[in-house]
Protein backbone atom coordinates (compact mmCIF):
# COMPACT_ATOMS: atom_id res chain seq x y z
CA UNK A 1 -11.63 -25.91 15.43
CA UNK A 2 -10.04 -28.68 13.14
CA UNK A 3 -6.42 -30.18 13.05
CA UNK A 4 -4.98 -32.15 10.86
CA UNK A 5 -2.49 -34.98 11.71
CA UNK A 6 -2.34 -33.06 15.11
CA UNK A 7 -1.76 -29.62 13.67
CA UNK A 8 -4.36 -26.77 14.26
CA UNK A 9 -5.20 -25.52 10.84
CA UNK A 10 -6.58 -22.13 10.11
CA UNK A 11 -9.90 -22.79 10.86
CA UNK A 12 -9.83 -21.79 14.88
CA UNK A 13 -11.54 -19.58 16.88
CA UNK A 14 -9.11 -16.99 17.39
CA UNK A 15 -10.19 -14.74 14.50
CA UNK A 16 -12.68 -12.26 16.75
CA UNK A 17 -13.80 -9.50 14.50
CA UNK A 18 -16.96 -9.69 11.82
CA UNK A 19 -16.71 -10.78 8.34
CA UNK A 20 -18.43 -10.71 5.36
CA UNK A 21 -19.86 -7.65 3.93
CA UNK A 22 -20.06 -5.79 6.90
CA UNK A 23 -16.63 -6.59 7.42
CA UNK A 24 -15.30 -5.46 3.70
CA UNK A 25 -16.41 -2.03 4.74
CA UNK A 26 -14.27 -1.97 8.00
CA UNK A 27 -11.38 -3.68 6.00
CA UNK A 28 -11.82 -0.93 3.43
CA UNK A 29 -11.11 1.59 6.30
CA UNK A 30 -8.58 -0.51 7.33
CA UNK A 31 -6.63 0.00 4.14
CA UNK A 32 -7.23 3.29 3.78
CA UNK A 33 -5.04 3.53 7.08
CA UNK A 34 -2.74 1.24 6.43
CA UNK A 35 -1.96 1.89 2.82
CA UNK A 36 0.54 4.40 2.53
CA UNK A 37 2.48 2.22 4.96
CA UNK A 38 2.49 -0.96 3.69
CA UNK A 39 3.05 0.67 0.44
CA UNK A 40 6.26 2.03 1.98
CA UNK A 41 7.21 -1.54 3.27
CA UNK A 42 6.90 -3.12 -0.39
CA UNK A 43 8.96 -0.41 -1.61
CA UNK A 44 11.90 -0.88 0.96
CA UNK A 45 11.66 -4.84 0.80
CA UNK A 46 11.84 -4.51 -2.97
CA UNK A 47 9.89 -6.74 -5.11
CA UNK A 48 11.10 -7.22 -8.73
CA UNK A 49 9.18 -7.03 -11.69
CA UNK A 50 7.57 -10.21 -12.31
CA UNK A 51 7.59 -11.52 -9.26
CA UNK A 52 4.86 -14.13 -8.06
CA UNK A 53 3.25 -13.16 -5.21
CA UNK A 54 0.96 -14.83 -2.62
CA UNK A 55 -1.20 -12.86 -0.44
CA UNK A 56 -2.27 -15.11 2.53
CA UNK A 57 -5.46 -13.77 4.19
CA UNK A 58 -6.12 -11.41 1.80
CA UNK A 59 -9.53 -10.28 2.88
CA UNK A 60 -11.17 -7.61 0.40
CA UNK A 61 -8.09 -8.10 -1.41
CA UNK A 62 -6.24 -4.62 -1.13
CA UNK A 63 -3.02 -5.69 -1.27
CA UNK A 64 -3.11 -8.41 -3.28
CA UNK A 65 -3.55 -5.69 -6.04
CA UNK A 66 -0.84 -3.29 -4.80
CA UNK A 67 1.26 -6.27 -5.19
CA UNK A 68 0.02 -6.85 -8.78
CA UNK A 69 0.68 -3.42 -9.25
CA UNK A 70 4.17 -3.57 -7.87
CA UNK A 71 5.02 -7.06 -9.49
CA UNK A 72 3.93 -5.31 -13.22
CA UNK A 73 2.69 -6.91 -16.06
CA UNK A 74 4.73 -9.84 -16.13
CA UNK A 75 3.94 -10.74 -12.78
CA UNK A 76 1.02 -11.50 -10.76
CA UNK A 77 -0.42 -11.77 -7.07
CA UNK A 78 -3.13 -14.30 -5.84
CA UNK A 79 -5.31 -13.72 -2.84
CA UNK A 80 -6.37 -16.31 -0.51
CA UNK A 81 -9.06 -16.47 2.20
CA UNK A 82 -11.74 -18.39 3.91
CA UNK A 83 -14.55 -16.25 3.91
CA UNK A 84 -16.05 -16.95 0.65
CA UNK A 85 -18.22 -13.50 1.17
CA UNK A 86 -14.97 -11.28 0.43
CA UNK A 87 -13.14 -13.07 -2.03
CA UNK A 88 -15.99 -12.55 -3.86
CA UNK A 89 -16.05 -9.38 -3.27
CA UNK A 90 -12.61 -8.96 -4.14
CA UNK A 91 -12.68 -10.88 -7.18
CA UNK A 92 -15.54 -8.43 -8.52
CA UNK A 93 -13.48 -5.19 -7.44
CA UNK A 94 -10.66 -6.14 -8.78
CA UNK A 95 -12.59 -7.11 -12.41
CA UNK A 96 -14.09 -3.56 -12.13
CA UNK A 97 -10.63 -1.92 -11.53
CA UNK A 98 -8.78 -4.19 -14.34
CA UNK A 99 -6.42 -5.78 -12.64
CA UNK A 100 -5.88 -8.64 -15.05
CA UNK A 101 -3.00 -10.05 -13.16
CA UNK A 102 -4.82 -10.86 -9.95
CA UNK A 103 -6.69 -13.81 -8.78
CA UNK A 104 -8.56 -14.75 -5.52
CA UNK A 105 -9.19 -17.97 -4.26
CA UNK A 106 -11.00 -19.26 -1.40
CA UNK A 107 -8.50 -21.31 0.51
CA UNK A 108 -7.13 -22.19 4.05
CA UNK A 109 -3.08 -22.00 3.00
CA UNK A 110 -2.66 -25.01 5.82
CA UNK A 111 -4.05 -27.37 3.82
CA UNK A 112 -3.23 -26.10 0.43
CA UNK A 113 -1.09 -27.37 -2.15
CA UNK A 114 -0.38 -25.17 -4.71
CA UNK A 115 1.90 -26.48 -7.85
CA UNK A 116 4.21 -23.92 -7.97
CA UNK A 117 6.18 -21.59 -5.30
CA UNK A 118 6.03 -18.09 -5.08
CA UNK A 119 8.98 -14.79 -5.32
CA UNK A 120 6.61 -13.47 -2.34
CA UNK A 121 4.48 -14.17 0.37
CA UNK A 122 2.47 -11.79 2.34
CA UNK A 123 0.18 -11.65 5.44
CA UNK A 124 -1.11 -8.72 7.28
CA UNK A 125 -2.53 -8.93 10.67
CA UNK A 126 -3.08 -12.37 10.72
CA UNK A 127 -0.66 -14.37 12.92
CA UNK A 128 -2.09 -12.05 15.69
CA UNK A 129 -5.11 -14.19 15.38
CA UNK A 130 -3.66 -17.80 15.31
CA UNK A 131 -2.86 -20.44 17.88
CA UNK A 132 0.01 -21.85 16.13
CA UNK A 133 1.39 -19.20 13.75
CA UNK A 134 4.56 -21.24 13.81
CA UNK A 135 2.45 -23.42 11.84
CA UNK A 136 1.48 -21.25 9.57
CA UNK A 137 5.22 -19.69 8.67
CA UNK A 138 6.12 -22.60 8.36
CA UNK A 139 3.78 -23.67 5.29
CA UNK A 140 4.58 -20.23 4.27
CA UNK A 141 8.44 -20.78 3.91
CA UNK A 142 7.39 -24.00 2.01
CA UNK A 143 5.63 -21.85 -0.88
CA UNK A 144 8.63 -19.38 -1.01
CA UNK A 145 11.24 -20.36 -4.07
CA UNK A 146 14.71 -20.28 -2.40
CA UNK A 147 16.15 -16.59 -2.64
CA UNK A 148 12.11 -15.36 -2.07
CA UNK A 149 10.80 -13.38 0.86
CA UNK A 150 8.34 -13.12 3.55
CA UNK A 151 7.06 -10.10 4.41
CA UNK A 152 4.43 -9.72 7.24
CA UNK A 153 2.69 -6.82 9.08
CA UNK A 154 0.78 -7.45 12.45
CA UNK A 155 0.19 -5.58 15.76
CA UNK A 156 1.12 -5.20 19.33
CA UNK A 157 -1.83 -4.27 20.72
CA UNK A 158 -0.82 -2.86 23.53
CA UNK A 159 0.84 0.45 21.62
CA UNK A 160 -2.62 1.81 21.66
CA UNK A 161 -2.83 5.85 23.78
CA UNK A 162 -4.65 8.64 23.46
CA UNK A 163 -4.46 12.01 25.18
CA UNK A 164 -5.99 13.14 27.07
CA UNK A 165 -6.58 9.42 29.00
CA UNK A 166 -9.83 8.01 27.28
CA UNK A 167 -11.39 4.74 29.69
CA UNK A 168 -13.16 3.50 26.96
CA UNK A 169 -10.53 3.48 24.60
CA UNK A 170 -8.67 1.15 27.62
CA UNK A 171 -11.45 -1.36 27.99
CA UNK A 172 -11.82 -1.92 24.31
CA UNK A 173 -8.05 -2.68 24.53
CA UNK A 174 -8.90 -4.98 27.53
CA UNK A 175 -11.66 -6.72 25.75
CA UNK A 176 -10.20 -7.29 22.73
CA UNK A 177 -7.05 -8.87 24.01
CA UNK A 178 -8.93 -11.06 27.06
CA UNK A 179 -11.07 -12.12 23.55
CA UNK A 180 -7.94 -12.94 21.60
CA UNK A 181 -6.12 -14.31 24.51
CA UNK A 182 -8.63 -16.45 25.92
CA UNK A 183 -8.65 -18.54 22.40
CA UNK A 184 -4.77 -19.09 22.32
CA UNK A 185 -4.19 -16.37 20.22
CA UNK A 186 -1.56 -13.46 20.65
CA UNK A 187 -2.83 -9.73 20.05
CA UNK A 188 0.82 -8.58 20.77
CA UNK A 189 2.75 -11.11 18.55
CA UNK A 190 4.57 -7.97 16.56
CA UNK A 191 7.40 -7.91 18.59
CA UNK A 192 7.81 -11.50 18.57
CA UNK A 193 8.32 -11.54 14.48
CA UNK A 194 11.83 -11.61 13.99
CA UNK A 195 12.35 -14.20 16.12
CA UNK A 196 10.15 -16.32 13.95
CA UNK A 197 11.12 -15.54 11.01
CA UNK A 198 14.93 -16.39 12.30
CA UNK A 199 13.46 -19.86 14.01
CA UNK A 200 11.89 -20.67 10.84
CA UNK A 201 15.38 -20.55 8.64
CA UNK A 202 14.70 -16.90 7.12
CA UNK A 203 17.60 -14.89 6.88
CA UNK A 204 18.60 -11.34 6.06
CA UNK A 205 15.45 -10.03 8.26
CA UNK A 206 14.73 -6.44 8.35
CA UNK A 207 12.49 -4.83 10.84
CA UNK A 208 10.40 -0.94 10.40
CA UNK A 209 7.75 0.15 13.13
CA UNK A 210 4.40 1.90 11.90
CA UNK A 211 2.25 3.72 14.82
CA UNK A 212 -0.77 5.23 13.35
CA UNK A 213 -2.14 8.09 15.15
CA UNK A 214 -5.02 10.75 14.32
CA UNK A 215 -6.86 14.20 15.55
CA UNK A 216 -9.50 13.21 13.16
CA UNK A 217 -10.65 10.01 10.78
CA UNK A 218 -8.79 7.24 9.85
CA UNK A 219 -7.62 5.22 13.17
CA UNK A 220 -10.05 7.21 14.82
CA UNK A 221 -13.04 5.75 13.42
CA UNK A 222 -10.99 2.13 12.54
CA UNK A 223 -10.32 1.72 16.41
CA UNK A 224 -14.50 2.48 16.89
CA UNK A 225 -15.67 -0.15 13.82
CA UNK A 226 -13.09 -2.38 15.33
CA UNK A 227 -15.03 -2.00 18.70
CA UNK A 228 -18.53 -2.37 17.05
CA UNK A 229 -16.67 -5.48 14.68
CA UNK A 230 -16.30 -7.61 18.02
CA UNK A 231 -19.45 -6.74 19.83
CA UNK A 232 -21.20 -9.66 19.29
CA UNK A 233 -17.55 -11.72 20.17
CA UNK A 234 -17.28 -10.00 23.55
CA UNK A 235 -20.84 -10.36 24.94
CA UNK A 236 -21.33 -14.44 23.92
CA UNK A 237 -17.51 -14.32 25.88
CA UNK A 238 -18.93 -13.14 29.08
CA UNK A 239 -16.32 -10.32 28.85
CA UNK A 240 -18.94 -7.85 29.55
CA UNK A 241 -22.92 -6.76 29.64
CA UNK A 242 -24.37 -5.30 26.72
CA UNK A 243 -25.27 -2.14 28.77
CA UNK A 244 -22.12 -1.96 29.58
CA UNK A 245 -20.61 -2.42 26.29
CA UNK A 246 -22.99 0.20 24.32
CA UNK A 247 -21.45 2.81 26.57
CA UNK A 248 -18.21 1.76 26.13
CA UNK A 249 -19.18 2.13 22.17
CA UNK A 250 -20.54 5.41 22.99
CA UNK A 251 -17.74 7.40 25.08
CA UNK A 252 -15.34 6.02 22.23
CA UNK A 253 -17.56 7.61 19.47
CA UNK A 254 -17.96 10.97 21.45
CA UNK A 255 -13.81 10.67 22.04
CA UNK A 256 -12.87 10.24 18.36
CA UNK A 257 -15.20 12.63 17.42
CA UNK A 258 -13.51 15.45 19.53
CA UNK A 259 -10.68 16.63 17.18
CA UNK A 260 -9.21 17.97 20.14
CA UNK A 261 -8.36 14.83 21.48
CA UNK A 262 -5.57 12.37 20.01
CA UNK A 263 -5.99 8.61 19.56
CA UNK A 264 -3.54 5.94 18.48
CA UNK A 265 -3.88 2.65 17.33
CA UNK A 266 -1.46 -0.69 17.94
CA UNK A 267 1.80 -0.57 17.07
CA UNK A 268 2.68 -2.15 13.86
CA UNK A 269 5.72 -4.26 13.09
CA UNK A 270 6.39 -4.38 9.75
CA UNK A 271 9.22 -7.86 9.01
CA UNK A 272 10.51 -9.49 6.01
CA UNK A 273 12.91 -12.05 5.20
CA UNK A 274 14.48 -14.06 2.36
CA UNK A 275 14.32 -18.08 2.78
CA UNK A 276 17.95 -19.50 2.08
């Protein structure tokens, strides 16, 4: 972990789950999930034509081109991350689907200083894995042009059920928030997001809640690559024995299979806000 003038930047330990290619594929998923939704959220925040969006964390860079898409021709989105792996990545999908008005950058937004300020700025499931997200909408609110909005999706992990009761799909829950937890982070920070976005000067704050739920697929299989995605997190923890954890993997697997059964993942608050 690094800070800067006493100020933990985005480089902490608090982000659990695998990167890199590996990780595009279970980000894919991911949006695959998630899409329909957050395409929802961009419709009911409203995002003008032309806007100039930043997409903070942007992964394999999904959304950054929805919100190209959205923004139109005259506008544009850029995607930041640190993992150099998927912005490349993202840069090459996005060449091969033609999104000229999309750029990626490898960047930690903390320290960054961009020269201009942006219509919109975006971040999915990210403060969940922060010490200080504070800190981070803070810098956020200082890219935003007056009159521009926030708009940020993340999780409450604890929303996560199934019926009938599944064990394993409780001890992943367990493991992944002791993981989270135990590195200063907050799994469960969705609730917490309009009171952030008020203590950080945003105003006119809106609030929808997303709850993904399956009999088969999607969140199904994305709670079991999530499980596979921290594996290696959990076991150098301590949290648990690899014997142990391989049959935890297992009775999940068998569980989502069975399209008799019904599995949901976290709850998913869905906030955006306009700075003054």
């Amino acid at each position: 972990m690094r800070r800067i003038n006493g100020e933990i930047t985005l480089k902490t330990e608090g982000y659990i789950i695998r990167g890199g290619v590996e990780g595009r594929e279970r980000l894919r998923l991911l949006s695959e999930v998630m899409g329909p939704s957050t395409r929802a959220l961009l419709a009911e925040a409203g995002i003008p034509a032309g806007s100039k969006c930043l997409d903070v964390g942007c992964g394999g860079g999904d959304v950054t081109c929805e919100l190209a898409r959205v923004a139109g021709s005259t506008g544009r989105a850029i995607g930041i991350d640190r993992d150099e792996t998927l912005i490349d990545i993202a840069r090459r999908e996005s060449n091969q689907q033609r999104h000229g008005n999309t750029s990626f950058e490898v960047r930690d937004v903390v320290e960054w200083e961009p020269t201009e300020q942006f219509d919109i700025v975006y971040a999915r499931f990210l403060l969940s894995h922060l010490q200080n997200p504070e800190r981070l909408i803070a810098v956020m609110h200082r890219h935003i042009r007056p009159g521009g909005m926030m708009i940020i999706e993340d999780i409450d992990f604890r929303g996560h059920f199934s019926e009938p009761d599944c064990p394993a799909l409780q001890r992943y829950v367990e493991l992944y928030t002791r993981s989270v937890q135990s590195r200063g982070a907050d799994p469960n920070i969705g609730p917490r997001l309009p009171c952030l976005f008020q203590d950080a000067g945003f105003n006119d704050i809106h609030l929808m809640l997303v709850h993904p739920a399956a009999l088969r697929g999607g969140i199904k299989l994305l709670t079991c690559l999530t499980l596979e995605s921290i594996a290696e997190t959990v076991l150098k923890d301590g949290l648990t024995g690899e014997e142990e954890l391989c049959k935890t993997i297992e009775e999940l697997d068998s569980f989502a299979r069975n399209p008799r059964t019904v599995l949901a993942g976290p709850r998913i608050f869905q906030v955006w806000g306009r700075r003054s």
